[in-house]
PDB file of N, CA and C in Angstrom:
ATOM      1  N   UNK A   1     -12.207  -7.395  11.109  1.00  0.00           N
ATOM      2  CA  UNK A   1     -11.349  -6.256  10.813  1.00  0.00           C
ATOM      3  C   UNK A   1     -10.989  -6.256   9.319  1.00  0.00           C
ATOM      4  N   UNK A   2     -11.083  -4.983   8.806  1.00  0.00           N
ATOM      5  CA  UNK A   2     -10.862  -4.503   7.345  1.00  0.00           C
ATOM      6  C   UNK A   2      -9.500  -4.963   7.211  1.00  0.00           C
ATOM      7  N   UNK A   3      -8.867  -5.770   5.614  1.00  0.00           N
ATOM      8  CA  UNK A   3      -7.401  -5.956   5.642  1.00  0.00           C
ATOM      9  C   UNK A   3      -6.954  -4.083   5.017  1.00  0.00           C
ATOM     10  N   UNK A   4      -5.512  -4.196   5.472  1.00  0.00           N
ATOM     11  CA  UNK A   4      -4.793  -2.800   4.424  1.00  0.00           C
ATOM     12  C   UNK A   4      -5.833  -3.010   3.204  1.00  0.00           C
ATOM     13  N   UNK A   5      -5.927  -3.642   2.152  1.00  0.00           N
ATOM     14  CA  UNK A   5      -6.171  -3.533   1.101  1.00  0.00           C
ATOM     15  C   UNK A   5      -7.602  -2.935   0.682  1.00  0.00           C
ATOM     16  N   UNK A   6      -8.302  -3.229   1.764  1.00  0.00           N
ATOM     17  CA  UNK A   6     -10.145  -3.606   1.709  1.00  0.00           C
ATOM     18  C   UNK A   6      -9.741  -1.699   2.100  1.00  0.00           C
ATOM     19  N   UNK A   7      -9.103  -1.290   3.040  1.00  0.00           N
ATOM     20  CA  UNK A   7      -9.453   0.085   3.345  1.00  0.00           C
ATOM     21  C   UNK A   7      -8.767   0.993   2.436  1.00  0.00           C
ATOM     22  N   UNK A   8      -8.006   0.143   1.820  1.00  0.00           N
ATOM     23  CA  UNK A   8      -7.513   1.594   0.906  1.00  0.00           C
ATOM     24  C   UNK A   8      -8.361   1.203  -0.321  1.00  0.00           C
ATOM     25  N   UNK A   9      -8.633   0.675  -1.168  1.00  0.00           N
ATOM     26  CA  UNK A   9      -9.678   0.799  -1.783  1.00  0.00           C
ATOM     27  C   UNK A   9     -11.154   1.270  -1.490  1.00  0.00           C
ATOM     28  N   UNK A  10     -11.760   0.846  -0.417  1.00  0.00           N
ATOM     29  CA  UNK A  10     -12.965   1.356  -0.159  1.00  0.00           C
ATOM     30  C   UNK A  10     -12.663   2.905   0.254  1.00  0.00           C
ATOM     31  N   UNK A  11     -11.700   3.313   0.876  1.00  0.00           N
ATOM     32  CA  UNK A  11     -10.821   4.808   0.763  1.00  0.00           C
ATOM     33  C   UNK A  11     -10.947   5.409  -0.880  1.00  0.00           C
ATOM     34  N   UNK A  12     -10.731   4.834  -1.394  1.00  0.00           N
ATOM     35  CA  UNK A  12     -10.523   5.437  -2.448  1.00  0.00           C
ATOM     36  C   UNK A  12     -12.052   5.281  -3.210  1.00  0.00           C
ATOM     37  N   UNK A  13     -12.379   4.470  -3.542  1.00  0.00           N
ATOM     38  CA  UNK A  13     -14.202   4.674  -4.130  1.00  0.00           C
ATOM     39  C   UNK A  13     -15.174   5.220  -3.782  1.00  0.00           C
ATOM     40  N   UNK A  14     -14.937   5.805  -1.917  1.00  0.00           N
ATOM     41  CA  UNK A  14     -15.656   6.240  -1.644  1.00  0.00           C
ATOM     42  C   UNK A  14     -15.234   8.223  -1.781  1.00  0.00           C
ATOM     43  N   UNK A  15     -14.001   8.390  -2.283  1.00  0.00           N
ATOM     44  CA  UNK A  15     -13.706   9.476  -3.002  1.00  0.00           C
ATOM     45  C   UNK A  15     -13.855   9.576  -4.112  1.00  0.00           C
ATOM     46  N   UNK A  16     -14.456   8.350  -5.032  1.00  0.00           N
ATOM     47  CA  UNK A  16     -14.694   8.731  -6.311  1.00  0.00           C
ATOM     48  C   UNK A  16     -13.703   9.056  -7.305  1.00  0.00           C
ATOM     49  N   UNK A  17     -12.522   7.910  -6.722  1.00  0.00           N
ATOM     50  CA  UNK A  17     -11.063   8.290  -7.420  1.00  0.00           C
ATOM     51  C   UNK A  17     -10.740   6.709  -8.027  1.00  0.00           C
ATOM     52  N   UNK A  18     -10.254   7.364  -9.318  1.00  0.00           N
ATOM     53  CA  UNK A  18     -10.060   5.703  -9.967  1.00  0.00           C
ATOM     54  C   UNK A  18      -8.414   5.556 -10.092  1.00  0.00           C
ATOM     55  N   UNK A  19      -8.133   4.168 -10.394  1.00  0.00           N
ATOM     56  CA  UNK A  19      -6.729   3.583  -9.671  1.00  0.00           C
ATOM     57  C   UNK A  19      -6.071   5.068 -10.807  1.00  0.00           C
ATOM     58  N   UNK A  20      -6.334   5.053 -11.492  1.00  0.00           N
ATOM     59  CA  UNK A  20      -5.402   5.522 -12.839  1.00  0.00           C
ATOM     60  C   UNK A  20      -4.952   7.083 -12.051  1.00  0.00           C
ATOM     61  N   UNK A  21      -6.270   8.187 -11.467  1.00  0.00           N
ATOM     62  CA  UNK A  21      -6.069   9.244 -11.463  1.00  0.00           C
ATOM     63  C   UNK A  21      -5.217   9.097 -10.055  1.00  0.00           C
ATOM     64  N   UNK A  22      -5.406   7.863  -8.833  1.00  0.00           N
ATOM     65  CA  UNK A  22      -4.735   8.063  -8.059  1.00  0.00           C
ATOM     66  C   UNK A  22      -3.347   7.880  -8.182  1.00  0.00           C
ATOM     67  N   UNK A  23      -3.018   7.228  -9.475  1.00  0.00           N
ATOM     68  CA  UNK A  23      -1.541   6.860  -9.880  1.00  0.00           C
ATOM     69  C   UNK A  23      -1.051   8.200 -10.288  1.00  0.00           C
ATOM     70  N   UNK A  24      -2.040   9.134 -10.961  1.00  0.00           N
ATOM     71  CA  UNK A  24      -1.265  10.246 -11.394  1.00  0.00           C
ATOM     72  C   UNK A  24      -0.625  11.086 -10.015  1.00  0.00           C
ATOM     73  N   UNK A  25      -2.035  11.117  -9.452  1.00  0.00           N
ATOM     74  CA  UNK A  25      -2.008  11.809  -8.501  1.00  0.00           C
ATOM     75  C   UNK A  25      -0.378  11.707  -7.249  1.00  0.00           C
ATOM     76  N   UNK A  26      -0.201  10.339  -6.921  1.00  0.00           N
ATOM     77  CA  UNK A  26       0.841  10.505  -6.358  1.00  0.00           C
ATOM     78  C   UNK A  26       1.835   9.489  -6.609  1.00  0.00           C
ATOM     79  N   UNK A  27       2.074   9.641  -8.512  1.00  0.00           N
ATOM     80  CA  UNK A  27       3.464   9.277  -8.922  1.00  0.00           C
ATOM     81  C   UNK A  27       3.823   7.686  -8.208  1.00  0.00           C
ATOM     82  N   UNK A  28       2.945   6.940  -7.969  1.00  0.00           N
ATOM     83  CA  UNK A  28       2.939   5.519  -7.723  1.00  0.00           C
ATOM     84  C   UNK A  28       2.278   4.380  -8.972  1.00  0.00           C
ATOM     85  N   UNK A  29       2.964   3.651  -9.507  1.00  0.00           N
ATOM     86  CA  UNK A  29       2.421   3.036 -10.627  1.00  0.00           C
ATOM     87  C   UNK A  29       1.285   2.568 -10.099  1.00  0.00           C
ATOM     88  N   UNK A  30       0.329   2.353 -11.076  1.00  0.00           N
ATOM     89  CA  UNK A  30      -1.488   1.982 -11.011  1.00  0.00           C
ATOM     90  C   UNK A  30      -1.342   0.622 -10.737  1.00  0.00           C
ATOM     91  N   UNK A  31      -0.668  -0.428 -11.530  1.00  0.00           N
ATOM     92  CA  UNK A  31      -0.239  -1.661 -11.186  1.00  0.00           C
ATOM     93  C   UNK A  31       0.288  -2.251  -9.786  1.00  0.00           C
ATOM     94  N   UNK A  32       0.941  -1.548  -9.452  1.00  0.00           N
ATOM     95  CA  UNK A  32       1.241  -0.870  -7.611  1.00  0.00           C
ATOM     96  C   UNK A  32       0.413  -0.898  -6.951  1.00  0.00           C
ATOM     97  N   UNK A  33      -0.518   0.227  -6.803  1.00  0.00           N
ATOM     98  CA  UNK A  33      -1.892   0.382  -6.002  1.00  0.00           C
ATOM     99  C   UNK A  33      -2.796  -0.553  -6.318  1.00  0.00           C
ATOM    100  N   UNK A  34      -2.668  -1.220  -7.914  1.00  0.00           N
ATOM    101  CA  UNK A  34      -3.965  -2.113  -7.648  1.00  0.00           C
ATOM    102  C   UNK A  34      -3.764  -3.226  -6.736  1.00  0.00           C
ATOM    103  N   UNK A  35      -2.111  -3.430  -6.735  1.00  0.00           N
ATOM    104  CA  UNK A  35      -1.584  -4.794  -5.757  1.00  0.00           C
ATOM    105  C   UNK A  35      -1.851  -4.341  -4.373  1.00  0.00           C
ATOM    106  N   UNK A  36      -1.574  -3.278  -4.404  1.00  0.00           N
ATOM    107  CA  UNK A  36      -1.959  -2.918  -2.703  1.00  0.00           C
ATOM    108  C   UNK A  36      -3.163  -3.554  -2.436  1.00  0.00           C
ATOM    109  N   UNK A  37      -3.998  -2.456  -3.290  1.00  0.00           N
ATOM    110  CA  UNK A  37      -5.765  -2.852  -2.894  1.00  0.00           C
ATOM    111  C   UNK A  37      -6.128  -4.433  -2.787  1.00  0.00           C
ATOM    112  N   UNK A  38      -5.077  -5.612  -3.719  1.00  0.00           N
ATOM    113  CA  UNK A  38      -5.537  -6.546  -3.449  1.00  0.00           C
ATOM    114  C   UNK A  38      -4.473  -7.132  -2.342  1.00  0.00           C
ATOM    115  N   UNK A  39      -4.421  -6.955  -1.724  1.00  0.00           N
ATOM    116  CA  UNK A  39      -3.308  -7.315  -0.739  1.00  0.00           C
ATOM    117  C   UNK A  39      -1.871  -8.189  -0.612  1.00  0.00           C
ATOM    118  N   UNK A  40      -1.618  -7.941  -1.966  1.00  0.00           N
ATOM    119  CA  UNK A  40       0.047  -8.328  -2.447  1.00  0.00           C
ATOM    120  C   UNK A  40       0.900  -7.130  -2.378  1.00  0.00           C
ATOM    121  N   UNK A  41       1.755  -7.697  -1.718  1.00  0.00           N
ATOM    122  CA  UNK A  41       2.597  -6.534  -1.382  1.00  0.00           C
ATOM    123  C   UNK A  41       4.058  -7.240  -2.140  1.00  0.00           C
ATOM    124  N   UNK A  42       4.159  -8.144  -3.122  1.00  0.00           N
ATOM    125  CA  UNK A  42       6.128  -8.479  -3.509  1.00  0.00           C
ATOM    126  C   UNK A  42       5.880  -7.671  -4.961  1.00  0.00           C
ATOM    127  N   UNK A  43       6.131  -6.375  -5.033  1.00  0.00           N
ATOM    128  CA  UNK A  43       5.812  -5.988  -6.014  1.00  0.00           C
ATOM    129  C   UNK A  43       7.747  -5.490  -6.959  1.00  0.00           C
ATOM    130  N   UNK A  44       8.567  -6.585  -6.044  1.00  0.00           N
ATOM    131  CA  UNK A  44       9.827  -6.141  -6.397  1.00  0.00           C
ATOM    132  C   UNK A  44      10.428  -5.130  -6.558  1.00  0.00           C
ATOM    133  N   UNK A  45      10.545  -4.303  -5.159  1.00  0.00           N
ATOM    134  CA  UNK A  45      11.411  -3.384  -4.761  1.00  0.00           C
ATOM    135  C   UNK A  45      11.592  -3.627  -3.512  1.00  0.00           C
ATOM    136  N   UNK A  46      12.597  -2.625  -3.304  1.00  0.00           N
ATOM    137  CA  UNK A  46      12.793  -2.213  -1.927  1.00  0.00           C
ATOM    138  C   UNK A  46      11.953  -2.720  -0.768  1.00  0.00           C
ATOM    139  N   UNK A  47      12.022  -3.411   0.536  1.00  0.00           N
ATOM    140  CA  UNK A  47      11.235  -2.932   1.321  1.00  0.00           C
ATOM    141  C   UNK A  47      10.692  -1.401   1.659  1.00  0.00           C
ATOM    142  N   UNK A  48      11.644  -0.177   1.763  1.00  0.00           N
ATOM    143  CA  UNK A  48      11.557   0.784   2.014  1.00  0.00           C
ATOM    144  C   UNK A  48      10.745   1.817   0.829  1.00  0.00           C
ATOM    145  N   UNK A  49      10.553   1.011  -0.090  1.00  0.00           N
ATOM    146  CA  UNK A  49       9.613   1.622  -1.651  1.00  0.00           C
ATOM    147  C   UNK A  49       8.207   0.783  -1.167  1.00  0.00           C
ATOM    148  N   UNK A  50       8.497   0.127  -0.942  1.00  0.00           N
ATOM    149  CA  UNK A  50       6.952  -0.348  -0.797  1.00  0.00           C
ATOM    150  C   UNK A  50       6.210   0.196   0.603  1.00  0.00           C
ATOM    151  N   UNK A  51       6.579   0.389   1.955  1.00  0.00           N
ATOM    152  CA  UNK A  51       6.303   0.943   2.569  1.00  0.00           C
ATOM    153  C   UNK A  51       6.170   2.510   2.276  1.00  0.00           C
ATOM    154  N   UNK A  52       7.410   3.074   1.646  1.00  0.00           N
ATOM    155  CA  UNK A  52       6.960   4.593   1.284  1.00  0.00           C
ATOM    156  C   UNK A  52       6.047   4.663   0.403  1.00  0.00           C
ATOM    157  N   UNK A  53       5.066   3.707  -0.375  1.00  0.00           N
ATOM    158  CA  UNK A  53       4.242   4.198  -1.514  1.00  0.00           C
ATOM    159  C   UNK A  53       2.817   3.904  -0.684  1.00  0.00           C
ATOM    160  N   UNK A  54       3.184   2.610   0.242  1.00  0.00           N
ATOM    161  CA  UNK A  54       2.065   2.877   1.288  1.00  0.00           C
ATOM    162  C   UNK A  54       1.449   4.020   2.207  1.00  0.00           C
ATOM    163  N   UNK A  55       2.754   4.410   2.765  1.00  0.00           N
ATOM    164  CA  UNK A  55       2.344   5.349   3.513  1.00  0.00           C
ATOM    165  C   UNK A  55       1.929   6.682   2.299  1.00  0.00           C
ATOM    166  N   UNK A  56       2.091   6.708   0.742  1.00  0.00           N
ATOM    167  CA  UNK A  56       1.826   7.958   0.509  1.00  0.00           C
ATOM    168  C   UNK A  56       0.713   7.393  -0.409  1.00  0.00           C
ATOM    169  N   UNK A  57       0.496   6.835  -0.023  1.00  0.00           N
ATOM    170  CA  UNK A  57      -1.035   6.183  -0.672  1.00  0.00           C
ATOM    171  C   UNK A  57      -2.286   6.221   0.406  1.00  0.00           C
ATOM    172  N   UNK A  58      -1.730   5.848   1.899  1.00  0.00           N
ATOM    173  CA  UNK A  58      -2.790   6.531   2.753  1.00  0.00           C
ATOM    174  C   UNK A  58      -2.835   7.803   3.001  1.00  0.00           C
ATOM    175  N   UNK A  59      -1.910   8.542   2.994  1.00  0.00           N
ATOM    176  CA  UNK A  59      -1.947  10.210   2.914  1.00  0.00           C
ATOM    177  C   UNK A  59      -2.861  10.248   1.730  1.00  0.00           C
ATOM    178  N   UNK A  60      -2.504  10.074   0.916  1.00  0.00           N
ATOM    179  CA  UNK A  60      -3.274  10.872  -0.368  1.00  0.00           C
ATOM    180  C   UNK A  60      -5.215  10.716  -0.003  1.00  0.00           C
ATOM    181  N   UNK A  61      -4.680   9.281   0.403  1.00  0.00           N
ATOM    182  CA  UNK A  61      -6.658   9.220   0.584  1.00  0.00           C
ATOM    183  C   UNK A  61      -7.011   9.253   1.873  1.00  0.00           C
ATOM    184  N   UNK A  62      -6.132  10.162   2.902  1.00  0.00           N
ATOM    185  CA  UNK A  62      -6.574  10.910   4.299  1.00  0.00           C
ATOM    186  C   UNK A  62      -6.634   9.494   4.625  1.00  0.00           C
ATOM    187  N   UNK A  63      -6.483   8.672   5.233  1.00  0.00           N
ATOM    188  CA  UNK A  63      -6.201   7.368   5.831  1.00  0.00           C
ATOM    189  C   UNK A  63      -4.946   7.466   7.234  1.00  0.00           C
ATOM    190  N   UNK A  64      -4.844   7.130   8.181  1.00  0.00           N
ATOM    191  CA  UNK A  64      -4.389   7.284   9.117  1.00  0.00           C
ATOM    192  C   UNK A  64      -3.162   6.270   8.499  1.00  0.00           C
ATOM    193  N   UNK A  65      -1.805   6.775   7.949  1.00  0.00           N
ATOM    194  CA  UNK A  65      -1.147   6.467   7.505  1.00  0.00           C
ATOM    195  C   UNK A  65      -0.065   5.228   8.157  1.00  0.00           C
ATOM    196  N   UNK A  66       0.249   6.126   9.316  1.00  0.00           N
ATOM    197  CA  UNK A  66       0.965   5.119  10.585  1.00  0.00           C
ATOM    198  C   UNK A  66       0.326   3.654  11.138  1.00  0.00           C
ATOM    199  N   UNK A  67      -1.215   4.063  10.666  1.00  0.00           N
ATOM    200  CA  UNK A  67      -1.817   2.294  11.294  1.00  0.00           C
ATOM    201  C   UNK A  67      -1.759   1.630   9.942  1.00  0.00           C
ATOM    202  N   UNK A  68      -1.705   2.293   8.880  1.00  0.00           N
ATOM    203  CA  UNK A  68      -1.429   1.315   7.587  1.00  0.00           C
ATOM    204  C   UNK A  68       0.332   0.807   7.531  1.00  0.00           C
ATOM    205  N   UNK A  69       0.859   1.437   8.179  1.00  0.00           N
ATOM    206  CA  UNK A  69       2.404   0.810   8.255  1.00  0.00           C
ATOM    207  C   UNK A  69       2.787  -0.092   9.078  1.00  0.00           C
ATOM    208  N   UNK A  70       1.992   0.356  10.414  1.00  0.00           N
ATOM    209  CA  UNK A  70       2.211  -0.613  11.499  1.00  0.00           C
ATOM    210  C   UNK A  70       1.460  -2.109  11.236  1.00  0.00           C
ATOM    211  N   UNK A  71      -0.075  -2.384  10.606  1.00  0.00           N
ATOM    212  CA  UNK A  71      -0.356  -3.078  10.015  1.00  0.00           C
ATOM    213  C   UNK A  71      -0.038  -3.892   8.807  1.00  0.00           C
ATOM    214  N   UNK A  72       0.883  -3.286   8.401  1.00  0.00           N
ATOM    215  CA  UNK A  72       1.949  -4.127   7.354  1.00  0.00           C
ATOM    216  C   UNK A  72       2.870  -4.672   7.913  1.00  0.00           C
ATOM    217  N   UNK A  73       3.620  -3.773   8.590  1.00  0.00           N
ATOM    218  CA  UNK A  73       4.888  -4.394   9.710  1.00  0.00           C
ATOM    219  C   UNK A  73       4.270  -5.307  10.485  1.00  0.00           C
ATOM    220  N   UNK A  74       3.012  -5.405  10.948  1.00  0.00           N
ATOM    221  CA  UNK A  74       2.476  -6.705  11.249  1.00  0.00           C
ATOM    222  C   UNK A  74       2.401  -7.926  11.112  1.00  0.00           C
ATOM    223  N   UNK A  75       2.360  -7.708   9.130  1.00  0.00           N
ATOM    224  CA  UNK A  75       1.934  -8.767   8.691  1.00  0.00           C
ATOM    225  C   UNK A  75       3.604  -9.810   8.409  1.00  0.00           C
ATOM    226  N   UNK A  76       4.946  -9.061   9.005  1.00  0.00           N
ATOM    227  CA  UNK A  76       5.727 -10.182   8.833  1.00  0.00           C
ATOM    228  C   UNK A  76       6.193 -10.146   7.981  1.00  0.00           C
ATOM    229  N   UNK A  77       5.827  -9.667   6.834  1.00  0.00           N
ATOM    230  CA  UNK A  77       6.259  -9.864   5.205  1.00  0.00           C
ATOM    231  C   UNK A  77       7.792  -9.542   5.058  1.00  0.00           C
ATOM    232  N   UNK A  78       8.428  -8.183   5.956  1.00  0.00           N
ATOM    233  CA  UNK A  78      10.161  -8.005   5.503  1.00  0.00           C
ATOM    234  C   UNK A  78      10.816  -9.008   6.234  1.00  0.00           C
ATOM    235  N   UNK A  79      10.236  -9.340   7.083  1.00  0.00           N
ATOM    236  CA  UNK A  79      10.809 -10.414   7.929  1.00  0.00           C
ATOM    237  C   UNK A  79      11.301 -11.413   6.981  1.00  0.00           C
ATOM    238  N   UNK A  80      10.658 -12.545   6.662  1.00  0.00           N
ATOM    239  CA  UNK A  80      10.772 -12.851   5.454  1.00  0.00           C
ATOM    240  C   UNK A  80      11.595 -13.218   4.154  1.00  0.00           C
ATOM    241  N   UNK A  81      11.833 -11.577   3.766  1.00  0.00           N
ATOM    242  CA  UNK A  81      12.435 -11.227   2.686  1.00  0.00           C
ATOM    243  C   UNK A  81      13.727 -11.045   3.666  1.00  0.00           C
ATOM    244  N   UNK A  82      13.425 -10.220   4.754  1.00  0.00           N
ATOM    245  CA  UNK A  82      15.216 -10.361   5.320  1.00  0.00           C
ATOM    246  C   UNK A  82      15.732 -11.818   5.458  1.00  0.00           C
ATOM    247  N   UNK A  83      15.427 -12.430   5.858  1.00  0.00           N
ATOM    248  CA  UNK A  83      15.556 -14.037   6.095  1.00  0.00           C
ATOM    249  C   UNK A  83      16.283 -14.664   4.520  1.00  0.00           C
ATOM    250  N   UNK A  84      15.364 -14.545   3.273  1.00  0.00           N
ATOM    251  CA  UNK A  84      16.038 -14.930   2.212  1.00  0.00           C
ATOM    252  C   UNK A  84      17.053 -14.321   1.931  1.00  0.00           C
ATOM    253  N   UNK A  85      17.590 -13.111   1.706  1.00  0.00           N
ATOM    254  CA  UNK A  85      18.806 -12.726   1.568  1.00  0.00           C
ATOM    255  C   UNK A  85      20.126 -12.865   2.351  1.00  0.00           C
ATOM    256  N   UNK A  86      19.594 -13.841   3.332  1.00  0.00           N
ATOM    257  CA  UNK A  86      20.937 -13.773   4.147  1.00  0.00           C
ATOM    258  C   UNK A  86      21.641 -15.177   3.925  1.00  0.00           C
TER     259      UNK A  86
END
């Protein structure tokens, strides 16, 4: 199975869209998406910023948005971060 990262990049090359124009495109820093694509997600914000740039990062590249969230929420990661702040 493809990770988040492997499909939103291969999503995106196979549109012929480079990190830069997809950064323009939906107001998510390029540095951002490239972490996505490589599958780091502590890009220091919000849980709720990083999930919203996900989900508008699979919209943008027609990606079934909800299995890219639920597949993050998978991976445990706010869990985690809720755990250290307490």
């Amino acid at each position: 199975m493809q990770s988040i990262g492997e499909r939103l990049e291969e999503a995106r090359k196979r549109k012929g869209i480079s990190i830069r124009e997809a950064a323009e495109a939906t107001k998510i820093r390029g540095d951002y998406l490239h972490k996505f694509e490589g599958n780091q997600y502590d890009i220091r914000l919000p849980e709720i910023y990083v999930r919203g740039f996900l989900r508008s990062y699979a919209n943008y590249l027609k990606l079934p948005a909800e299995k890219i969230i639920s597949d993050y929420n998978a991976l445990g990661l706010n869990e985690s971060k809720r755990s250290l702040s307490r």
